[in-house]
Protein backbone atom coordinates (compact mmCIF):
# COMPACT_ATOMS: atom_id res chain seq x y z
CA UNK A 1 40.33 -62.72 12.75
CA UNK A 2 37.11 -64.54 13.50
CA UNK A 3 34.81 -61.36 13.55
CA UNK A 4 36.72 -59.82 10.27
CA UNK A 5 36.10 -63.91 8.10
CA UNK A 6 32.01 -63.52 9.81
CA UNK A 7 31.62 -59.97 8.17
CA UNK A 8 32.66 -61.26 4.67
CA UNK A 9 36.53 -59.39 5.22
CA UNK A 10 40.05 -61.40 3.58
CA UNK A 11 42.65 -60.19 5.70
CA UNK A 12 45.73 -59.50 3.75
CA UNK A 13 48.93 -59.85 4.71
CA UNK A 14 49.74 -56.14 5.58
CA UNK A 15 46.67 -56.90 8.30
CA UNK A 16 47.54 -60.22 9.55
CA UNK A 17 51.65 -59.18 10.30
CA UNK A 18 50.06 -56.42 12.32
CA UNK A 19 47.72 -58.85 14.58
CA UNK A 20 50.58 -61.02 15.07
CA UNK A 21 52.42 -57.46 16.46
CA UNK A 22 49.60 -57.30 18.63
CA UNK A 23 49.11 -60.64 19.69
CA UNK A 24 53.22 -60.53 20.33
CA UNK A 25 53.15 -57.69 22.79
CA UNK A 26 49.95 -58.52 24.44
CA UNK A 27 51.65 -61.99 24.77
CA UNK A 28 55.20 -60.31 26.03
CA UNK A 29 53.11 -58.15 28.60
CA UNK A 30 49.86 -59.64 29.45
CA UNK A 31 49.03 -59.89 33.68
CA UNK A 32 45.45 -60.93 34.32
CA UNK A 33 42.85 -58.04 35.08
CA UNK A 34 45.65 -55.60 34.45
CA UNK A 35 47.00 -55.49 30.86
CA UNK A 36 44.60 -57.39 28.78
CA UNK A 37 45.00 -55.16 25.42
CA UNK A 38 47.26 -55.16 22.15
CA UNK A 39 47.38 -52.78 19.71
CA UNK A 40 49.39 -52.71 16.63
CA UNK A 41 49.78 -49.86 13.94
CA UNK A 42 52.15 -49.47 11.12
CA UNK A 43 53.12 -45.93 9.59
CA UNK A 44 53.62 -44.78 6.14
CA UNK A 45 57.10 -45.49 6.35
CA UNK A 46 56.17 -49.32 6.99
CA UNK A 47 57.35 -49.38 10.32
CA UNK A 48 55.15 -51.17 13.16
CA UNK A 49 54.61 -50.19 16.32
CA UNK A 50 52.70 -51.78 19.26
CA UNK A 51 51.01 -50.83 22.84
CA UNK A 52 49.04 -53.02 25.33
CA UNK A 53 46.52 -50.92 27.55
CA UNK A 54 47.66 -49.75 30.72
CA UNK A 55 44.91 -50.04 33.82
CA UNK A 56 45.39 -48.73 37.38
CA UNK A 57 43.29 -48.74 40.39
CA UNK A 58 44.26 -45.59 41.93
CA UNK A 59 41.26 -43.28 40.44
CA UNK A 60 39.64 -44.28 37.40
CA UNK A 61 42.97 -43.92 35.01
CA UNK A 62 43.41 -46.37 32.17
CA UNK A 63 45.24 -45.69 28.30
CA UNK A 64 43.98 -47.78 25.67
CA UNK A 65 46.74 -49.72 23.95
CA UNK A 66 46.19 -47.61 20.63
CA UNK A 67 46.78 -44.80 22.13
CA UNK A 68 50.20 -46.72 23.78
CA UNK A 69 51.08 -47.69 20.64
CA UNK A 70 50.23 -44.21 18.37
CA UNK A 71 52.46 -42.45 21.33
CA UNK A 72 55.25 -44.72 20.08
CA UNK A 73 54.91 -43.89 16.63
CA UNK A 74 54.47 -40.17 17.34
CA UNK A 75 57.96 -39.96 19.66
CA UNK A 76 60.24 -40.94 16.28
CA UNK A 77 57.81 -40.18 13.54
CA UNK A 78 55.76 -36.90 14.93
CA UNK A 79 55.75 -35.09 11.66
CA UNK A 80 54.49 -38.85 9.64
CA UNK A 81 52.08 -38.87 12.01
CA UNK A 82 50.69 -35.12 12.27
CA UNK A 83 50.53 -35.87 8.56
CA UNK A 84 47.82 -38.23 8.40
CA UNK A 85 45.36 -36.84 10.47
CA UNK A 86 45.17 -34.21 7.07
CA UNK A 87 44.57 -31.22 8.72
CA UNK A 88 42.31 -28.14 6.90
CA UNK A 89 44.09 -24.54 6.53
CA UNK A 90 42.47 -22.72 9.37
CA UNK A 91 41.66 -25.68 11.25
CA UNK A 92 42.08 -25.25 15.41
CA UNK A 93 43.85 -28.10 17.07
CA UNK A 94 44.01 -28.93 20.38
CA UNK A 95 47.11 -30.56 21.73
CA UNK A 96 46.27 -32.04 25.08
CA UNK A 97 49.68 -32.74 27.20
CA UNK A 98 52.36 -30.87 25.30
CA UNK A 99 54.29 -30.88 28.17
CA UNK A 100 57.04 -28.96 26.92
CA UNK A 101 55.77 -28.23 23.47
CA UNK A 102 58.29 -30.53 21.92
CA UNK A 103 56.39 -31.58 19.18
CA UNK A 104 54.26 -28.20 17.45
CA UNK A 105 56.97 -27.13 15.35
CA UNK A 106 55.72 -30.43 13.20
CA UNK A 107 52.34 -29.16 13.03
CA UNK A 108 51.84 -27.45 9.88
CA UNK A 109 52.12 -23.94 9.74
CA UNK A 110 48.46 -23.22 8.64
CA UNK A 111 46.33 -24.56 11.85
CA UNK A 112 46.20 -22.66 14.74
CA UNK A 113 47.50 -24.72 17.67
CA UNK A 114 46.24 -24.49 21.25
CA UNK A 115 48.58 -26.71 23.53
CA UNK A 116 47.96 -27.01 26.64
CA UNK A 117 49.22 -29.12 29.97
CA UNK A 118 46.09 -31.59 30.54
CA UNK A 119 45.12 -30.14 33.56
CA UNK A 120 41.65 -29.13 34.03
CA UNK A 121 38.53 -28.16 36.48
CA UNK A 122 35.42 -29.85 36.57
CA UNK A 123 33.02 -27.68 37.36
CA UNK A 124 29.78 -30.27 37.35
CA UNK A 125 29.59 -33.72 36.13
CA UNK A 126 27.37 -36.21 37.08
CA UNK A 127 24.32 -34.78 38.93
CA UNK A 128 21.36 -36.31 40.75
CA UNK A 129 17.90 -35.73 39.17
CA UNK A 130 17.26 -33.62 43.30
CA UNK A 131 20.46 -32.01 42.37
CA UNK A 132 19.52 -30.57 38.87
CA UNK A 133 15.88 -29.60 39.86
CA UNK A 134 17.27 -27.32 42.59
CA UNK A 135 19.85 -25.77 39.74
CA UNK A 136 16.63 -25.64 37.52
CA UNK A 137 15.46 -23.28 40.30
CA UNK A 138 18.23 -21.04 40.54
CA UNK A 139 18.92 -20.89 36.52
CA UNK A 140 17.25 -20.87 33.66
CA UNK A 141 20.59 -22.39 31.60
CA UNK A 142 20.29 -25.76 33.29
CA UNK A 143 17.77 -28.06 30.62
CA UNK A 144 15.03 -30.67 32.51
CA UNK A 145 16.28 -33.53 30.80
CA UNK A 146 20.53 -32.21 31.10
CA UNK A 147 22.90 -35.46 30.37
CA UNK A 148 24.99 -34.52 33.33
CA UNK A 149 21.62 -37.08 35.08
CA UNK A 150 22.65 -39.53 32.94
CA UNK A 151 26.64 -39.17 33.35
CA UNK A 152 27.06 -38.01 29.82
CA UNK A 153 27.63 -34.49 30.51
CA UNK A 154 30.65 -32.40 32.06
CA UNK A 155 31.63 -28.90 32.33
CA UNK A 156 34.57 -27.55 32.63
CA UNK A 157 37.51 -25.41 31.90
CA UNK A 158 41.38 -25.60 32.29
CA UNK A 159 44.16 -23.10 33.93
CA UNK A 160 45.48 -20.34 31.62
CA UNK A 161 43.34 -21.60 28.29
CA UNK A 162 40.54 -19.03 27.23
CA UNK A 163 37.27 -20.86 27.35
CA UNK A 164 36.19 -19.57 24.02
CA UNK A 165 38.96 -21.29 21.90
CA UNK A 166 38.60 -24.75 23.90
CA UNK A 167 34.95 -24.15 23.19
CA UNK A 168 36.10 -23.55 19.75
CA UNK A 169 38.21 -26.48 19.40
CA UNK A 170 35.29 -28.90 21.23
CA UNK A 171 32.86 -27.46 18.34
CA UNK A 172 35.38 -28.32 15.02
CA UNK A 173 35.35 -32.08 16.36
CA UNK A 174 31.34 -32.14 15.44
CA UNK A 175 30.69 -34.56 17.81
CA UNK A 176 28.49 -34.26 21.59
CA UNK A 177 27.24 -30.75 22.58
CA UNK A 178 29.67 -28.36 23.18
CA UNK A 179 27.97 -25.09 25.37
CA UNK A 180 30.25 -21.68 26.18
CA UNK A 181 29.03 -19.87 29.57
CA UNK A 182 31.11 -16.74 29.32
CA UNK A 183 29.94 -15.16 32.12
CA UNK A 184 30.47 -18.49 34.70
CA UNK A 185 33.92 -18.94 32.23
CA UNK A 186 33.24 -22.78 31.78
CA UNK A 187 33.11 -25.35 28.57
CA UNK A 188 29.50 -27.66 28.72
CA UNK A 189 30.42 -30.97 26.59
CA UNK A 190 28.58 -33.93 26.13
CA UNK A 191 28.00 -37.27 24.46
CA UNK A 192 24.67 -36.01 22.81
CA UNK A 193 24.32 -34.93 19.19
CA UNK A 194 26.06 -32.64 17.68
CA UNK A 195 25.14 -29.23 18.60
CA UNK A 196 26.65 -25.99 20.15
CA UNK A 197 24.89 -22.98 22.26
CA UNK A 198 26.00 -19.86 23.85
CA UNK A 199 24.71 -19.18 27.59
């Protein structure tokens, strides 16, 4: 509340109940260097519902409490939710981790759904400047400057999902680069500006 009353923002009471949500989980769940987070969101129907972040130390896994808490909301309100995000006729969506595919009979029926298990192979991520001048050598699709040097850059593609329509799917977001290499069958996305190639 500190930062929102420094930036010139009243918080009403709609925002304050669902800080004190927040602060209410954090404060049922909080251990030190572990789960640090609350999150609080309400949906149309008025109902609130909260997440604190969960961390681990095996690999680099973490969930951000939002997403905790909009994973609440979306097990008992999945069609609410789907709602909101306002989806275009035509529109490809990408459902990361349908498991069993549960939940795309709420998607509308005018989007085109990929769903797919999140399991995926990276082909290159993070590469020494030594490693991408000898790639340079080999190929002429691997830039000077590439953001895989500076960590922002990975390439990949996932088990039984055609390249072209997660390429497709990367490239409706408008955000990063997204690259398809048909002919290697891997998905080039990055944290750069928005653009999209063929190679």
């Amino acid at each position: 509340m500190k930062h929102a009353a420094k930036l010139g923002k009243k918080l009403g009471k709609a925002e304050k109940e669902l800080i004190a949500a927040a602060t209410k989980a954090i404060k049922q769940r909080y251990r030190d260097d572990w789960q640090e987070v609350g999150a609080a969101l309400r949906t149309r129907s008025g109902k609130i519902f909260t997440g604190v972040n969960l961390d681990a130390y095996l690999g680099r896994m973490a969930v951000c409490a939002e997403a905790v808490a909009l994973g609440r909301a979306f097990v008992d309100h999945e069609h609410e939710v789907i709602e909101e995000l306002q989806f275009r006729p035509g529109q490809r969506v990408l459902d990361v981790g349908v498991g069993t595919g549960i939940s795309l009979d709420a998607y509308p029926p005018y989007v085109h759904i990929v769903g797919v298990d999140p399991k995926f192979s990276v082909i290159s991520g993070y590469r020494s400047p030594q490693t991408n001048a000898r790639l340079r050598e080999r190929s002429t699709g691997v830039a000077q400057h590439s953001l895989h040097i500076e960590g922002r850059a990975i390439d990949v593609r996932m088990p039984g999902v055609d390249c072209a329509g997660l390429a497709a799917c990367a490239e409706d977001l408008k955000r990063g680069g997204v690259g398809y290499y048909r002919a290697s069958d891997f998905v080039h996305l990055d944290t750069g500006r928005f653009r999209t190639w063929r190679g």
